[in-house]
Protein backbone atom coordinates (compact mmCIF):
# COMPACT_ATOMS: atom_id res chain seq x y z
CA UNK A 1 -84.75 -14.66 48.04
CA UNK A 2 -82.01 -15.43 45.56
CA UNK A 3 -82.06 -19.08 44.23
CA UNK A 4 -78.79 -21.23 44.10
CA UNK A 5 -77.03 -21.52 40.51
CA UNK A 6 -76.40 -24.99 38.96
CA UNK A 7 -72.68 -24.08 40.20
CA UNK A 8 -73.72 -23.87 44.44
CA UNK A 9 -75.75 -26.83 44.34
CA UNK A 10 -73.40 -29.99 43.79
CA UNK A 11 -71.35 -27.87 47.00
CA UNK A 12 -74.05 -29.53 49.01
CA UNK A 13 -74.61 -32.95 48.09
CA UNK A 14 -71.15 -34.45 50.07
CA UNK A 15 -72.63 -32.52 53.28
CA UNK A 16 -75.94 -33.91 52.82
CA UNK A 17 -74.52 -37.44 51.90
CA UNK A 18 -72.61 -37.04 55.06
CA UNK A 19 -75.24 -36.33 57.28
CA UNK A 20 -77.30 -38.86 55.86
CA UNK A 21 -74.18 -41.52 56.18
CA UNK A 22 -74.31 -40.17 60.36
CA UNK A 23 -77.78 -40.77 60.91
CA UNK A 24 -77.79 -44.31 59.18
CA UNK A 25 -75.06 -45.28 61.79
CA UNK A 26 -76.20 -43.58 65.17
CA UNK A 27 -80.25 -45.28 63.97
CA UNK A 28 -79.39 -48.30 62.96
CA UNK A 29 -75.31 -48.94 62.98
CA UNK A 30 -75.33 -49.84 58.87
CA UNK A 31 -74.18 -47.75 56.34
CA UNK A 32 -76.64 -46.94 53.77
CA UNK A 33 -76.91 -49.11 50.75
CA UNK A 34 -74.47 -47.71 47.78
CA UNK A 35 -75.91 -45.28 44.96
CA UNK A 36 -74.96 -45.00 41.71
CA UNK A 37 -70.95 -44.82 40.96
CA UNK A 38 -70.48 -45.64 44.47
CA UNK A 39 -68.65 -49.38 45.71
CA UNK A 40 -70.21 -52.05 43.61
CA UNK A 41 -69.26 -54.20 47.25
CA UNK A 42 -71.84 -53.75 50.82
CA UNK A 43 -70.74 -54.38 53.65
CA UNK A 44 -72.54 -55.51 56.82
CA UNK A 45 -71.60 -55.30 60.38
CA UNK A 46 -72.78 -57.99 63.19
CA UNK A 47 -71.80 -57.11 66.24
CA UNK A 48 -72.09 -57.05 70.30
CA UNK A 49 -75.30 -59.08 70.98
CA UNK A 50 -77.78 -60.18 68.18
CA UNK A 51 -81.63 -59.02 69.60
CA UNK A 52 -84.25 -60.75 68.85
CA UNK A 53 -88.01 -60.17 69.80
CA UNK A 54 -86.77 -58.96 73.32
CA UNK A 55 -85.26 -56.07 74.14
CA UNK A 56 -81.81 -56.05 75.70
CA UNK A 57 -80.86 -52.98 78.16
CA UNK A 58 -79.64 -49.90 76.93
CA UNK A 59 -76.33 -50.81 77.86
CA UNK A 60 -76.16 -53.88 75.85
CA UNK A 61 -74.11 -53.35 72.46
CA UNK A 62 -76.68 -55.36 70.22
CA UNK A 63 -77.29 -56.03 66.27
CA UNK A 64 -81.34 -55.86 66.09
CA UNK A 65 -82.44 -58.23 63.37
CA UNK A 66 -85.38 -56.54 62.43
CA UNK A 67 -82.69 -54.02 60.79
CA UNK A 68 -80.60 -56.73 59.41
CA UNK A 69 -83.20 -58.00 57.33
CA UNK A 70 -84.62 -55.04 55.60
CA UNK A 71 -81.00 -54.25 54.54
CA UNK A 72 -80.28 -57.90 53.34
CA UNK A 73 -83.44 -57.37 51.16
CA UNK A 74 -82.44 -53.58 50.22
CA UNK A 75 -78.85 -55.14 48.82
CA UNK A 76 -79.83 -57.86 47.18
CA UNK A 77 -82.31 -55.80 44.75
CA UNK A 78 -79.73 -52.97 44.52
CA UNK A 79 -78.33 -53.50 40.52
CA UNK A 80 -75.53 -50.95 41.68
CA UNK A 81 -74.62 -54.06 44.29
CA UNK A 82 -72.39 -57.26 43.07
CA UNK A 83 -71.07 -58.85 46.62
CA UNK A 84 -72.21 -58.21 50.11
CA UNK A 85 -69.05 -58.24 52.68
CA UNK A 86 -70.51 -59.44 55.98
CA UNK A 87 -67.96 -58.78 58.87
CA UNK A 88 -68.81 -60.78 62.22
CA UNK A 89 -67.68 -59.67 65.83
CA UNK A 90 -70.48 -61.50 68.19
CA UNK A 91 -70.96 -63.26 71.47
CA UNK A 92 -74.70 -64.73 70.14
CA UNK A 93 -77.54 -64.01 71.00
CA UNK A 94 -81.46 -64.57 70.16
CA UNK A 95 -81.42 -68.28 68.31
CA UNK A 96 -84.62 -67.54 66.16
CA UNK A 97 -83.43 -64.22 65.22
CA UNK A 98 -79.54 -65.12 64.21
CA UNK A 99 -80.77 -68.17 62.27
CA UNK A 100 -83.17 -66.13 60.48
CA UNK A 101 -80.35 -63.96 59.84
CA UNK A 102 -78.24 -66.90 58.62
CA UNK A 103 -81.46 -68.09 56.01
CA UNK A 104 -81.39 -64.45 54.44
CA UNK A 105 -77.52 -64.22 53.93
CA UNK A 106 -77.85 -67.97 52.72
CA UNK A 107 -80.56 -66.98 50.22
CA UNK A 108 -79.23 -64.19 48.67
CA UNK A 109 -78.24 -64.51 44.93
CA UNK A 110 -74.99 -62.11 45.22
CA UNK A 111 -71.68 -63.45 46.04
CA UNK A 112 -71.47 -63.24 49.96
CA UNK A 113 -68.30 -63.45 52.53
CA UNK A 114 -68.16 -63.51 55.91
CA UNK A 115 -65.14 -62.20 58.04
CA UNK A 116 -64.89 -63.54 61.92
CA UNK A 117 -62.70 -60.69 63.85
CA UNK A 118 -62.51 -61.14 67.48
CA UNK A 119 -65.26 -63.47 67.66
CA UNK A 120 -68.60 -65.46 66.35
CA UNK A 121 -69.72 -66.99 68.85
CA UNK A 122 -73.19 -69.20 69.96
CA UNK A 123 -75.29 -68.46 67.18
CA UNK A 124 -73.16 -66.39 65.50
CA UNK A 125 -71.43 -70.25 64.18
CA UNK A 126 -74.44 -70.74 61.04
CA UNK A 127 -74.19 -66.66 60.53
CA UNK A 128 -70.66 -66.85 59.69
CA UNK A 129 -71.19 -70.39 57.58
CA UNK A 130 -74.06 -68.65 55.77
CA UNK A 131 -71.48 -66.88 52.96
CA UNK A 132 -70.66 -68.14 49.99
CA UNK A 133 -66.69 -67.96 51.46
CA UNK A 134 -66.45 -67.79 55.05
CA UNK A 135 -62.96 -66.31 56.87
CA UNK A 136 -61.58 -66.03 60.18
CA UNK A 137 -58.96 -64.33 61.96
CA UNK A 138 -56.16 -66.40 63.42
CA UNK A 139 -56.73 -64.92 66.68
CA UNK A 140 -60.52 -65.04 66.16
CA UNK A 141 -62.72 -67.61 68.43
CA UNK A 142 -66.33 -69.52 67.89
CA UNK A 143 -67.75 -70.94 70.96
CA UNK A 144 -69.75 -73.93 70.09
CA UNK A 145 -72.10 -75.02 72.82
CA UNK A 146 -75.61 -76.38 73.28
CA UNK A 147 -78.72 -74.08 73.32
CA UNK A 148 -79.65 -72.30 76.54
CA UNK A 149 -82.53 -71.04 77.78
CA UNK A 150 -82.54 -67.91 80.39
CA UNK A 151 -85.09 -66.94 82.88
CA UNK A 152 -87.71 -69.68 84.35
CA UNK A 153 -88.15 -72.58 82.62
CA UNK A 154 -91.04 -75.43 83.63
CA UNK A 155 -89.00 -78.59 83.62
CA UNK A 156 -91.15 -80.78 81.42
CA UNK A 157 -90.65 -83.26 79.01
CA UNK A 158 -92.22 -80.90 75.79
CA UNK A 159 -89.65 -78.18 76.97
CA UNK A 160 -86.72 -80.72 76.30
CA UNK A 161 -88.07 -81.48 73.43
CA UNK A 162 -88.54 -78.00 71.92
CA UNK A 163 -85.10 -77.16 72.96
CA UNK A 164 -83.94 -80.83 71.19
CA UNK A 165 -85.59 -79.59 67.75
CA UNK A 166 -84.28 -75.92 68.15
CA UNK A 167 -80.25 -77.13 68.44
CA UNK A 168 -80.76 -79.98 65.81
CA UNK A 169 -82.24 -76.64 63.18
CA UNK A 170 -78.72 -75.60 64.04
CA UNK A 171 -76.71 -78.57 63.67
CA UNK A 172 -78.47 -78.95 60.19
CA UNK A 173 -77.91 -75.86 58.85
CA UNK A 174 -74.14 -75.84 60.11
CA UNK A 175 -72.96 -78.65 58.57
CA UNK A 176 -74.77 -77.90 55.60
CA UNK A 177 -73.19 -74.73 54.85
CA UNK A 178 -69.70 -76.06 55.46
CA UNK A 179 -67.20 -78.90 55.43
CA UNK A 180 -67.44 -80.16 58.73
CA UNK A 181 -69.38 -83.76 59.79
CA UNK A 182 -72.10 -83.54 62.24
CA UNK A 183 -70.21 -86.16 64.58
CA UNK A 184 -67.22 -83.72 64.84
CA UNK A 185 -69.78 -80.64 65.57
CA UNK A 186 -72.02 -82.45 68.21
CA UNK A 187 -68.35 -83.75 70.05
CA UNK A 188 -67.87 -79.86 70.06
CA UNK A 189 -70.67 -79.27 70.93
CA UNK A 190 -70.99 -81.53 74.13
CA UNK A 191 -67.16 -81.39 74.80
CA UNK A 192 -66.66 -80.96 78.66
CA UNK A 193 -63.78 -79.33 80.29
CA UNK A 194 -63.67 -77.15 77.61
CA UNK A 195 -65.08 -74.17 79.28
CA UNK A 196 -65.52 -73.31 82.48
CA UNK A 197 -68.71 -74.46 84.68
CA UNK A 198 -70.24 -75.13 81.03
CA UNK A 199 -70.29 -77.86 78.26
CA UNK A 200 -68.97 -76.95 74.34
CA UNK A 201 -65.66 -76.03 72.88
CA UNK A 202 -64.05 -72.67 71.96
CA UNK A 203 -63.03 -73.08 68.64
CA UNK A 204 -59.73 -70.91 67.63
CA UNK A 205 -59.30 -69.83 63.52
CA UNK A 206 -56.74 -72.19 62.78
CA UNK A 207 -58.82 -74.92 64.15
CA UNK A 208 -61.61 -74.16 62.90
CA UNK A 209 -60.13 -74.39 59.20
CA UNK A 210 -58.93 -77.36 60.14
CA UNK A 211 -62.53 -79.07 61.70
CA UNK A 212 -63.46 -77.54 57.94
CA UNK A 213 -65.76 -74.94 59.90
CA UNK A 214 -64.80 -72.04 57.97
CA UNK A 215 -63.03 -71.85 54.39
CA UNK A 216 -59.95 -69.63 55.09
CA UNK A 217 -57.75 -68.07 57.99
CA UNK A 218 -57.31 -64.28 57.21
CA UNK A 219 -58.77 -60.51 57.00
CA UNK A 220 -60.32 -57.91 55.10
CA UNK A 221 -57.33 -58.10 52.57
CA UNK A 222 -58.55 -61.98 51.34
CA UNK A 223 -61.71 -61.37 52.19
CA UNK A 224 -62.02 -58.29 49.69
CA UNK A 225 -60.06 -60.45 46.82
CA UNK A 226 -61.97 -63.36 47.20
CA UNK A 227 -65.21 -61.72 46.85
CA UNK A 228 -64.16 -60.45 43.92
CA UNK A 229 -63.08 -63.13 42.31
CA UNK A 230 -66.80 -64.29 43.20
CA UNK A 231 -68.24 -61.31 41.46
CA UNK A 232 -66.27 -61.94 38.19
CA UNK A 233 -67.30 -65.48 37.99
CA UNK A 234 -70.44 -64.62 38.63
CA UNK A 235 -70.48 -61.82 35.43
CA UNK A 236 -68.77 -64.55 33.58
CA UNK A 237 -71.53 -67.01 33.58
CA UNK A 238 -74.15 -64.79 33.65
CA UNK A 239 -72.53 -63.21 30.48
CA UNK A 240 -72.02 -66.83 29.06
CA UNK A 241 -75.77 -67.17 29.42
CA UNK A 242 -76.80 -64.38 28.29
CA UNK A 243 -75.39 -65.42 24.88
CA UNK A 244 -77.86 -66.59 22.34
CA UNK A 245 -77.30 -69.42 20.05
């Protein structure tokens, strides 16, 4: 059996990167985290439904967080990393599991911006506040509404309470990674009329600029520039520190 020359084997590194590249998406929907001389920027889809420690049916288009996090953690001790680009199109989902996701992004020591296209809804509001920079489409919505529980619930006082200490874990960590007040969120929050046969506001991207909700109205474009503008401050300090006196 002849053996392949120097020359035939860099021929098959872009298929195998390629197949590898497939396989990351159809498993888990991420691309892999960069190599060497690859984007120095990761980016990070949320989308459909986030899952938490149920599964959803087959049918359900849904962002499992127990694949989230191991990738958070993978890009944040990649050196070949600088800024993590986390793009946002999702109706909510599991609270626990989407504010666990919002503690990671929050906690990372990379730059970090979040882009809101089509939607970011339910508990997809702290995700998207988690960034460093947070954007939103113009035509881009965030439904703000009180937690929900499905399936039976036993109507006792501890229940209420429970559910009183889970949305106020979400109302602290919202207005603590952005501008707005916790009066203005909560009168979204509880807003009636709003939406239909429900309580809670949907929130368009101009408006939520403008409740100071999110940082910026725009796309991939600003998002992309600010993040690294991020990047070079953060080089600039960290060279300015690295200085010795």
């Amino acid at each position: 059996m002849e053996e392949q020359t120097p020359e035939q084997q860099p021929e098959q590194q872009p298929e195998n990167q390629t197949k590898a590249a497939i396989e990351a998406i159809q498993q888990f929907g991420q691309m892999n985290v960069p190599a060497a001389n690859e984007s120095n920027i990761f980016c990070l889809t949320i989308v459909g439904q986030i899952e938490g420690h149920m599964v959803l049916p087959p049918q359900n288009k849904t962002t499992k967080y127990e694949h989230i996090i191991p990738t958070l953690v993978a890009a944040e001790q990649n050196k070949n990393i600088d800024g993590i680009l986390i793009i946002l199109n999702t109706v909510g989902g599991d609270v626990e599991a989407g504010l666990a996701i919002a503690e990671m992004i929050a906690s990372l020591t990379k730059p970090t911006v979040t882009v809101v296209v089509g939607g970011g809804h339910s508990i997809g509001v702290p995700i998207a506040v988690s960034s460093t920079y947070s954007i939103i489409a113009e035509s881009a919505t965030m439904t703000i509404h009180p937690i929900r529980l499905t399936g039976l619930v036993i109507g006792v006082p501890q229940t209420f309470e429970y559910m009183e200490k889970m949305q106020e874990r979400v109302v602290r960590f919202v207005i603590s990674h952005s501008r707005i007040t916790e009066e203005q969120f909560k009168e979204l929050m509880f807003r009636t009329g709003e939406l239909n046969r429900d309580i809670g506001t949907a929130v368009g991207g101009i408006d939520a600029v403008k409740y100071g909700l999110m940082d910026e109205v725009g796309g991939i474009g600003q998002a992309l520039g600010k993040l690294n503008k991020l990047i070079d401050e953060r080089k600039g300090i960290t060279e300015t520190e690295g200085i010795k006196q």
